[in-house]
PDB file of N, CA and C in Angstrom:
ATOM      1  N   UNK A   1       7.830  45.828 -68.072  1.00  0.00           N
ATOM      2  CA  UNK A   1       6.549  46.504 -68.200  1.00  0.00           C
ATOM      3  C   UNK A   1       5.486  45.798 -67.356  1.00  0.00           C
ATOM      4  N   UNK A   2       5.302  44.604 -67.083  1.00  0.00           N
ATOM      5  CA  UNK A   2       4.547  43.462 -66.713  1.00  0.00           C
ATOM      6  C   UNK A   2       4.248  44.349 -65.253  1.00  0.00           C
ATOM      7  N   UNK A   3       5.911  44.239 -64.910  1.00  0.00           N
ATOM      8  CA  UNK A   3       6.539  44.400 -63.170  1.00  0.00           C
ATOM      9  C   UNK A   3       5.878  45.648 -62.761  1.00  0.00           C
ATOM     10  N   UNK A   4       6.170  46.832 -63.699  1.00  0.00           N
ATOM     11  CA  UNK A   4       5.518  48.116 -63.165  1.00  0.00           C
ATOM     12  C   UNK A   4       3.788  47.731 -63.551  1.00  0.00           C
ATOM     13  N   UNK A   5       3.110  47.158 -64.253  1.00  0.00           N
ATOM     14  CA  UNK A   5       1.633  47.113 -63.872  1.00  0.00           C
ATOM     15  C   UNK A   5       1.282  46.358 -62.826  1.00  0.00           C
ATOM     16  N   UNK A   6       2.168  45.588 -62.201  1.00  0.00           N
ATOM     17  CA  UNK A   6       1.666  44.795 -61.246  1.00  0.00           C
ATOM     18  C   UNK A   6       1.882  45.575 -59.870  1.00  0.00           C
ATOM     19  N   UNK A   7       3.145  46.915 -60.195  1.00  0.00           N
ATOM     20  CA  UNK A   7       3.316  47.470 -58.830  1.00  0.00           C
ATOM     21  C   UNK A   7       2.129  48.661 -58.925  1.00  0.00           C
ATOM     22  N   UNK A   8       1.823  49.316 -59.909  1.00  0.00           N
ATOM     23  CA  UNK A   8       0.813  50.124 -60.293  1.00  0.00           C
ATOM     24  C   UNK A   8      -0.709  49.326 -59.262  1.00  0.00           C
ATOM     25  N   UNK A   9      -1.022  48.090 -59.516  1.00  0.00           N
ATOM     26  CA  UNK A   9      -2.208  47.467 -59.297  1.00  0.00           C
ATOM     27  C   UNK A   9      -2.201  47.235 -58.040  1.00  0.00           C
ATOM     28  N   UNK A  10      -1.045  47.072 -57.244  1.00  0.00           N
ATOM     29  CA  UNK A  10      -0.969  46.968 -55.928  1.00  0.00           C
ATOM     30  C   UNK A  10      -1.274  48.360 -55.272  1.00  0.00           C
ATOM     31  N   UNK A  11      -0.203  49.038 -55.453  1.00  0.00           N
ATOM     32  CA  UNK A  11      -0.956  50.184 -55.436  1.00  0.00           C
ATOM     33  C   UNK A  11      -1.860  51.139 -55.273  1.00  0.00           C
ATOM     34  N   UNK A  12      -2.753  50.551 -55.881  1.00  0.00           N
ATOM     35  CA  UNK A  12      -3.933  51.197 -56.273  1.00  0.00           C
ATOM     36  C   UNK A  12      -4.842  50.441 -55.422  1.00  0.00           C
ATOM     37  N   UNK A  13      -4.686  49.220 -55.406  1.00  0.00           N
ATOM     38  CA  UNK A  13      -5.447  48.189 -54.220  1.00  0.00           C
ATOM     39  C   UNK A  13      -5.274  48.321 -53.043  1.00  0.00           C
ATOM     40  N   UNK A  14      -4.051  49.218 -52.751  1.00  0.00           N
ATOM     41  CA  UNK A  14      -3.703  49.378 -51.382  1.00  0.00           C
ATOM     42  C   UNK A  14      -4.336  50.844 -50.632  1.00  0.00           C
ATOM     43  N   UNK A  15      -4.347  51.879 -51.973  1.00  0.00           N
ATOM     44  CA  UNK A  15      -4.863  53.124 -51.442  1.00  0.00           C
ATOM     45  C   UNK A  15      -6.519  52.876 -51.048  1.00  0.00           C
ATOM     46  N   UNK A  16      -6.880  52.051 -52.316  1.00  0.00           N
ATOM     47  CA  UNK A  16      -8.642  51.901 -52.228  1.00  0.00           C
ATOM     48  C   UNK A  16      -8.933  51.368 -50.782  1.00  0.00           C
ATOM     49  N   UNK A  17      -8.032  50.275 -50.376  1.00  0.00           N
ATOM     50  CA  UNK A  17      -8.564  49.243 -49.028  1.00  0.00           C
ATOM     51  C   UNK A  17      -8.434  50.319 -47.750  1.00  0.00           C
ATOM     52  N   UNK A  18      -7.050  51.148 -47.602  1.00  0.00           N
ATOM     53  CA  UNK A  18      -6.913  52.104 -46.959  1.00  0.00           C
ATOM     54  C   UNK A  18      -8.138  53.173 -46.891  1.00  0.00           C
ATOM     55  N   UNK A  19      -8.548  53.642 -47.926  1.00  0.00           N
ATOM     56  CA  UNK A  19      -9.532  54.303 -47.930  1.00  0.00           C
ATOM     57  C   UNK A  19     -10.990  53.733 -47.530  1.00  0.00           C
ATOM     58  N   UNK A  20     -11.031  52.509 -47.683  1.00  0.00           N
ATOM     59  CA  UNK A  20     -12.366  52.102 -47.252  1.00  0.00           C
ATOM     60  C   UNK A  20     -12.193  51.650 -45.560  1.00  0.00           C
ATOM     61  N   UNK A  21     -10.961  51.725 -45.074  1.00  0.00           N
ATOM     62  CA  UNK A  21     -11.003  50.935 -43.537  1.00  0.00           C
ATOM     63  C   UNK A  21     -11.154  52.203 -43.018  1.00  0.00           C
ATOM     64  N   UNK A  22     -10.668  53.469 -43.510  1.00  0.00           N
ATOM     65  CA  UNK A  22     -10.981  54.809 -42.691  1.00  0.00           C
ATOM     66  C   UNK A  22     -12.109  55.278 -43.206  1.00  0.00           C
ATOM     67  N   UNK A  23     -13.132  55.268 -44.240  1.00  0.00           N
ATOM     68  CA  UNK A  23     -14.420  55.491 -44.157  1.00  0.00           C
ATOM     69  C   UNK A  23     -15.197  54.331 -43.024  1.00  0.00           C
ATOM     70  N   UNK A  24     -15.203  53.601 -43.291  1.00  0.00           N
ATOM     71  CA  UNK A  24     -15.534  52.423 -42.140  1.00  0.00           C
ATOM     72  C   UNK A  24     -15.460  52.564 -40.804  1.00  0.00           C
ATOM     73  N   UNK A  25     -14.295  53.280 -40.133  1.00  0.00           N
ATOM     74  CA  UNK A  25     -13.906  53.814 -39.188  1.00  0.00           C
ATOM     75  C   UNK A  25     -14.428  54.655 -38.557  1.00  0.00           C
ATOM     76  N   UNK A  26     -15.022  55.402 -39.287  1.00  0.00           N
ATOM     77  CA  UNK A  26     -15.905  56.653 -38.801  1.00  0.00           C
ATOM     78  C   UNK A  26     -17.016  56.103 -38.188  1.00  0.00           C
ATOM     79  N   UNK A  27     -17.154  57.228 -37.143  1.00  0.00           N
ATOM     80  CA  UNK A  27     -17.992  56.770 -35.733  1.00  0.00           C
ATOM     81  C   UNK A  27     -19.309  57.743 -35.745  1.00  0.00           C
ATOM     82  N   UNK A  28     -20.132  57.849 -36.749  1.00  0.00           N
ATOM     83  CA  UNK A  28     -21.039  58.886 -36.711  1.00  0.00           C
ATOM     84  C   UNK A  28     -21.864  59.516 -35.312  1.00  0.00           C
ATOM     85  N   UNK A  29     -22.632  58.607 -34.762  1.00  0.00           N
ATOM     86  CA  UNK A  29     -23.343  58.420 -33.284  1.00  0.00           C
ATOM     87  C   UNK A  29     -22.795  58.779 -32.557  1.00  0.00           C
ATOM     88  N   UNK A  30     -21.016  59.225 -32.399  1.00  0.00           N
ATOM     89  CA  UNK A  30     -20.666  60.770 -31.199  1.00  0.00           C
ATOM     90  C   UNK A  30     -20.393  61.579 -31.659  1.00  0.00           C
ATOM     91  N   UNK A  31     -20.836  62.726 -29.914  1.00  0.00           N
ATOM     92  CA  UNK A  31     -19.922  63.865 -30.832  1.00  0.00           C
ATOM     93  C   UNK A  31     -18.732  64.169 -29.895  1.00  0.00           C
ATOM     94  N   UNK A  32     -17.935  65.520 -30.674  1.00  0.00           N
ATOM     95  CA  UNK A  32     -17.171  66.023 -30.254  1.00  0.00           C
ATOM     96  C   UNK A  32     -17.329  67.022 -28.599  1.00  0.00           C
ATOM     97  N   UNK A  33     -16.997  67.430 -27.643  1.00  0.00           N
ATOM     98  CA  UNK A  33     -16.810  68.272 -26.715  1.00  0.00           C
ATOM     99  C   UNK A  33     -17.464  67.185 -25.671  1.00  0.00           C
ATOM    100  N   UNK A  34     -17.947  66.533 -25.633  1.00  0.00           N
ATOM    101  CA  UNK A  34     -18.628  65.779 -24.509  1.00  0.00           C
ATOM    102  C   UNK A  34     -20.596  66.934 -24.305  1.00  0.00           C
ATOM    103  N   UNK A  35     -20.649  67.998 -24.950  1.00  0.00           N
ATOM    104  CA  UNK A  35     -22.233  68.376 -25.282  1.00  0.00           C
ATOM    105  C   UNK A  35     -23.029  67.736 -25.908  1.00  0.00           C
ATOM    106  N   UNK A  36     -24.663  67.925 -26.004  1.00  0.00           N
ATOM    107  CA  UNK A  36     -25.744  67.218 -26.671  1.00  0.00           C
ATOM    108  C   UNK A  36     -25.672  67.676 -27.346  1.00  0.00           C
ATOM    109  N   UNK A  37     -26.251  67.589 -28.430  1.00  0.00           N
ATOM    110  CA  UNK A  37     -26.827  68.096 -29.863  1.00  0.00           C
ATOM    111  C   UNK A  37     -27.932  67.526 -30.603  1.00  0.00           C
ATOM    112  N   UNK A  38     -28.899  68.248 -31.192  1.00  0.00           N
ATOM    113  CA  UNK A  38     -29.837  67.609 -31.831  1.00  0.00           C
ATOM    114  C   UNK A  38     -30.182  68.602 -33.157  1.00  0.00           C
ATOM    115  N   UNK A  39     -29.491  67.368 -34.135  1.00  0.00           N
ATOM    116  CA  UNK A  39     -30.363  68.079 -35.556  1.00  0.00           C
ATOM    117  C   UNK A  39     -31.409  67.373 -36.412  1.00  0.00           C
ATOM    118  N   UNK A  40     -31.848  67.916 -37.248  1.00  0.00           N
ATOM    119  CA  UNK A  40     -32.911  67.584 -38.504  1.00  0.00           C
ATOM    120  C   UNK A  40     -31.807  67.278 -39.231  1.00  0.00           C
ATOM    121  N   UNK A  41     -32.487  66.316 -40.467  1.00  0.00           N
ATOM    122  CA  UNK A  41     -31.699  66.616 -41.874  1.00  0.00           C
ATOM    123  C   UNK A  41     -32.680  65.778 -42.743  1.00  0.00           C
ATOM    124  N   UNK A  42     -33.351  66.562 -43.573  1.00  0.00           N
ATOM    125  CA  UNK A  42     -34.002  65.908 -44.968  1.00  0.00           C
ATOM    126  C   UNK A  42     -32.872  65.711 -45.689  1.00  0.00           C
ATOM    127  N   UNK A  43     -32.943  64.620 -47.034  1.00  0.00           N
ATOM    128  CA  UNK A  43     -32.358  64.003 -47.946  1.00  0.00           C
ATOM    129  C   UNK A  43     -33.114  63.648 -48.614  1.00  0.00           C
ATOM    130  N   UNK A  44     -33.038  63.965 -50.185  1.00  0.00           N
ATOM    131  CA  UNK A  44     -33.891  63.158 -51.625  1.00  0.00           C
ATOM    132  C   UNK A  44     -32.657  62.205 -51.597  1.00  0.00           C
ATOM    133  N   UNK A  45     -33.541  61.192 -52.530  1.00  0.00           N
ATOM    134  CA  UNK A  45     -32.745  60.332 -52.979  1.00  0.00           C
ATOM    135  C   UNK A  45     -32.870  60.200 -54.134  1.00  0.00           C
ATOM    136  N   UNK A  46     -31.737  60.089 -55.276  1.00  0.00           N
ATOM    137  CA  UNK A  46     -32.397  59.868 -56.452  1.00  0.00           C
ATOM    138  C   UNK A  46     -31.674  58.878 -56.810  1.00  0.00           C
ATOM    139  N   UNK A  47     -32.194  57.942 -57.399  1.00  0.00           N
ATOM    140  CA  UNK A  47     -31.543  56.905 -58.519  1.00  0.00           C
ATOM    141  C   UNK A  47     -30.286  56.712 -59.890  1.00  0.00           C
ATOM    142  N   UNK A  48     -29.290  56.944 -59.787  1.00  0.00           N
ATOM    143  CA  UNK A  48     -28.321  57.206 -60.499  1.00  0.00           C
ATOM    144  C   UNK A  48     -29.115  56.593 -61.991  1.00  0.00           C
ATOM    145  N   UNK A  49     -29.917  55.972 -62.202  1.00  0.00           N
ATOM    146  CA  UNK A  49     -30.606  55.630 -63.765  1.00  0.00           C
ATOM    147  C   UNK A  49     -31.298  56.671 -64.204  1.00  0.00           C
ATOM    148  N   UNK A  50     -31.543  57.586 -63.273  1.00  0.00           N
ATOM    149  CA  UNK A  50     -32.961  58.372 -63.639  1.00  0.00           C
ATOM    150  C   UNK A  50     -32.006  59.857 -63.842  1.00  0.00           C
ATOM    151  N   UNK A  51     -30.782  59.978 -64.269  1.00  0.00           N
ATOM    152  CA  UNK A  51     -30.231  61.084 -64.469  1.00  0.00           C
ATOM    153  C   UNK A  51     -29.995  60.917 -65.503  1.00  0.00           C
ATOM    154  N   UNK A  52     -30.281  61.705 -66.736  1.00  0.00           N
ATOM    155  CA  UNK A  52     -29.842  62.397 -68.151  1.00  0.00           C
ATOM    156  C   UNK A  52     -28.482  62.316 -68.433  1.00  0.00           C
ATOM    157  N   UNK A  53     -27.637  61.976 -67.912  1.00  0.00           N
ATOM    158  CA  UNK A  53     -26.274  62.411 -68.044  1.00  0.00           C
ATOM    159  C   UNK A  53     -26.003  60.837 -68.223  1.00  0.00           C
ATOM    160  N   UNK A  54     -26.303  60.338 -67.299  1.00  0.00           N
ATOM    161  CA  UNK A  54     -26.033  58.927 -67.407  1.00  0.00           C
ATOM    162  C   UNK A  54     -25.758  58.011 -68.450  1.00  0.00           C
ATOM    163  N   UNK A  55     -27.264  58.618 -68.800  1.00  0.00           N
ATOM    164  CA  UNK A  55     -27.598  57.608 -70.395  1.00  0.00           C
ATOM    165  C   UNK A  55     -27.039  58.120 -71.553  1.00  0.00           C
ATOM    166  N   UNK A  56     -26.756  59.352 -71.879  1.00  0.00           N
ATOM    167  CA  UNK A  56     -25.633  60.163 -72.592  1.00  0.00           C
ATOM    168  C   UNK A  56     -24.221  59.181 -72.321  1.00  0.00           C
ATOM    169  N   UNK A  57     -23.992  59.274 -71.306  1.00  0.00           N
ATOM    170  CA  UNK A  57     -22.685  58.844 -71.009  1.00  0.00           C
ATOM    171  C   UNK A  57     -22.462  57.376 -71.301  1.00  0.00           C
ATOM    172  N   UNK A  58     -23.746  56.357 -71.512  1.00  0.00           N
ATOM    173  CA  UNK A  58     -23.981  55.092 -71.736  1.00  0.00           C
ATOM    174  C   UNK A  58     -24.082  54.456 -72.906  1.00  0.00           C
ATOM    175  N   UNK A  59     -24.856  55.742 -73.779  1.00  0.00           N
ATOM    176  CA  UNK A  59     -25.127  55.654 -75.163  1.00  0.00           C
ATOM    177  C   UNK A  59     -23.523  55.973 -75.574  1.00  0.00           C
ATOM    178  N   UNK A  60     -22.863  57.037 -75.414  1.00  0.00           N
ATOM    179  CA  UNK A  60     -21.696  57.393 -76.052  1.00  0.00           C
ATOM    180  C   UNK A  60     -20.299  56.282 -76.021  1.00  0.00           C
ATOM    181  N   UNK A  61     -21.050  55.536 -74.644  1.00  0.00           N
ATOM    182  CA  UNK A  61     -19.611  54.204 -74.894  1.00  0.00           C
ATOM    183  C   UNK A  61     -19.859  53.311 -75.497  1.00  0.00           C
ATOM    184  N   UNK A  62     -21.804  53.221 -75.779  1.00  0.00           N
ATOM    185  CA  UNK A  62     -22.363  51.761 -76.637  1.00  0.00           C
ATOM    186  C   UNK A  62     -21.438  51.978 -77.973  1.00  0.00           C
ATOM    187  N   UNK A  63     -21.655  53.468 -78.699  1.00  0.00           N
ATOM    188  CA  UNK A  63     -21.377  53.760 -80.001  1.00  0.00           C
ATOM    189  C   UNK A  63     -20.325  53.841 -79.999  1.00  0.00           C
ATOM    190  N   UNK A  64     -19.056  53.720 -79.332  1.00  0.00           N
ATOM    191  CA  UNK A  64     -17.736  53.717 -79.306  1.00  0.00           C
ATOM    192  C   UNK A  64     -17.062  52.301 -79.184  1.00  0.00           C
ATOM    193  N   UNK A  65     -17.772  51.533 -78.854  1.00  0.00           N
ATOM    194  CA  UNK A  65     -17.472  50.311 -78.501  1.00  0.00           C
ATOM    195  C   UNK A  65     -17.715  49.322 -80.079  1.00  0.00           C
ATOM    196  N   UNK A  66     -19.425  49.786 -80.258  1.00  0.00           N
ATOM    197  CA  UNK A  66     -20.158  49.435 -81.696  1.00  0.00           C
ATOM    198  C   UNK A  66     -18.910  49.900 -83.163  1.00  0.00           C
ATOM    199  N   UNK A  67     -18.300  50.988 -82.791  1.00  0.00           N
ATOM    200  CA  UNK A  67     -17.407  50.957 -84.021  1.00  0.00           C
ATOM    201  C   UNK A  67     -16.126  50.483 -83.819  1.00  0.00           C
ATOM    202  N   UNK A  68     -15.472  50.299 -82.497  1.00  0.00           N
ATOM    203  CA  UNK A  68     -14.534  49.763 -82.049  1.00  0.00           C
ATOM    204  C   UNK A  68     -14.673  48.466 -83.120  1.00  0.00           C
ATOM    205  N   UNK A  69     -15.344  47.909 -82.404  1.00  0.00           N
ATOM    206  CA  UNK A  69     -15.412  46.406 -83.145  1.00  0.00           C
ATOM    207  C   UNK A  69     -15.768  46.514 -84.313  1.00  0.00           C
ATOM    208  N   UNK A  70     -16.611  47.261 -84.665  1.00  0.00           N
ATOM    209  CA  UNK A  70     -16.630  46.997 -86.521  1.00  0.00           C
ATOM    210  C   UNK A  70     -15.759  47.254 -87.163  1.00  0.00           C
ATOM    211  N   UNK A  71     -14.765  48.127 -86.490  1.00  0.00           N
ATOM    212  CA  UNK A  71     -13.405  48.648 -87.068  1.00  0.00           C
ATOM    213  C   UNK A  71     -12.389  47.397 -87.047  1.00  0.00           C
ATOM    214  N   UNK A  72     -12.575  46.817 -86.141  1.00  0.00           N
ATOM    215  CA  UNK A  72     -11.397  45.620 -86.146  1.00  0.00           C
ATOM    216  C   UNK A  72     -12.241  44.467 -86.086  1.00  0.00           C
ATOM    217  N   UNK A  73     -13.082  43.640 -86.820  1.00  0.00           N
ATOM    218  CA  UNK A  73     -13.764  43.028 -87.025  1.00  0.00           C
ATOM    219  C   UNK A  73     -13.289  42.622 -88.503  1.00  0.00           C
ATOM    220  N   UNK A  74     -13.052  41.289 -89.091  1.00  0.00           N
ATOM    221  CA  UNK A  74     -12.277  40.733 -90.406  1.00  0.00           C
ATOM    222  C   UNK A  74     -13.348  40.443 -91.288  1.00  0.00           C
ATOM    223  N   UNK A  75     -14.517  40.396 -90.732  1.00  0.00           N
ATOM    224  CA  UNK A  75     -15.576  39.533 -91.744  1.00  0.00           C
ATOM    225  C   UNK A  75     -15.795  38.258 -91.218  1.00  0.00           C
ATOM    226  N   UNK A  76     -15.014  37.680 -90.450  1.00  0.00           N
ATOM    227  CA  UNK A  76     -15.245  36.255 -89.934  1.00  0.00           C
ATOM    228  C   UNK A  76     -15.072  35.498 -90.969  1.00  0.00           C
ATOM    229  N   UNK A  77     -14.045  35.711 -91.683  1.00  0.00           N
ATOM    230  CA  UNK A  77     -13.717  34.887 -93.054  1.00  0.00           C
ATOM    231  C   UNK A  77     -11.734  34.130 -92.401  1.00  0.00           C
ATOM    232  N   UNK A  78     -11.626  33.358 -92.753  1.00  0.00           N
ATOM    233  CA  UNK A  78     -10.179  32.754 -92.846  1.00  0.00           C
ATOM    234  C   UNK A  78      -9.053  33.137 -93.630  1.00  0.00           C
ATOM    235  N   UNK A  79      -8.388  34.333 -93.637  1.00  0.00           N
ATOM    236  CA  UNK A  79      -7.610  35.054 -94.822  1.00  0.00           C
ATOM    237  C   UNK A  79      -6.363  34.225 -95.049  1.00  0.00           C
ATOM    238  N   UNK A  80      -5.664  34.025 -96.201  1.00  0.00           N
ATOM    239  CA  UNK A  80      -4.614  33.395 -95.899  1.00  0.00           C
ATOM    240  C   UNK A  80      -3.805  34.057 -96.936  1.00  0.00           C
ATOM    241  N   UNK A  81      -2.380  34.569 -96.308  1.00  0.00           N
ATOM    242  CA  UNK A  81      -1.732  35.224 -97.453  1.00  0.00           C
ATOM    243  C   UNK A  81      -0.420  34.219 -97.552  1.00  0.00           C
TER     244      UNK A  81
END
């Protein structure tokens, strides 16, 4: 079991690095056909904190986590059977 999480983790480390050397790769500043081109482009930016969904999604793992542990939490006492 160990063996397959460790080939799982490679894996997965290997697709991510792959994926970031070909985003990286990309050459924005040419173009294609050897023609000019000139565009505009507005962009907002917004702050991933300042979305509603977020904090839903933040609150719902606090309170999942908060009973996690109270659920398996002993009292902090020394039981001895």
């Amino acid at each position: 079991m160990q063996n397959l999480k460790r080939r799982i983790a490679a894996l997965v480390a290997g697709c991510t690095s792959l994926l970031a050397t070909a985003a990286l790769a990309q050459d924005p500043g040419t173009t294609s056909g050897g023609g000019t081109s000139s565009s505009t482009t507005t962009s907002t930016v917004t702050t991933w904190y300042s979305e509603p969904w977020v904090w839903v999604v933040a609150g719902g793992i606090a309170v999942f986590l908060i009973v996690v542990i109270a659920l398996t939490n002993r009292g902090g006492t020394n039981r001895t059977t």
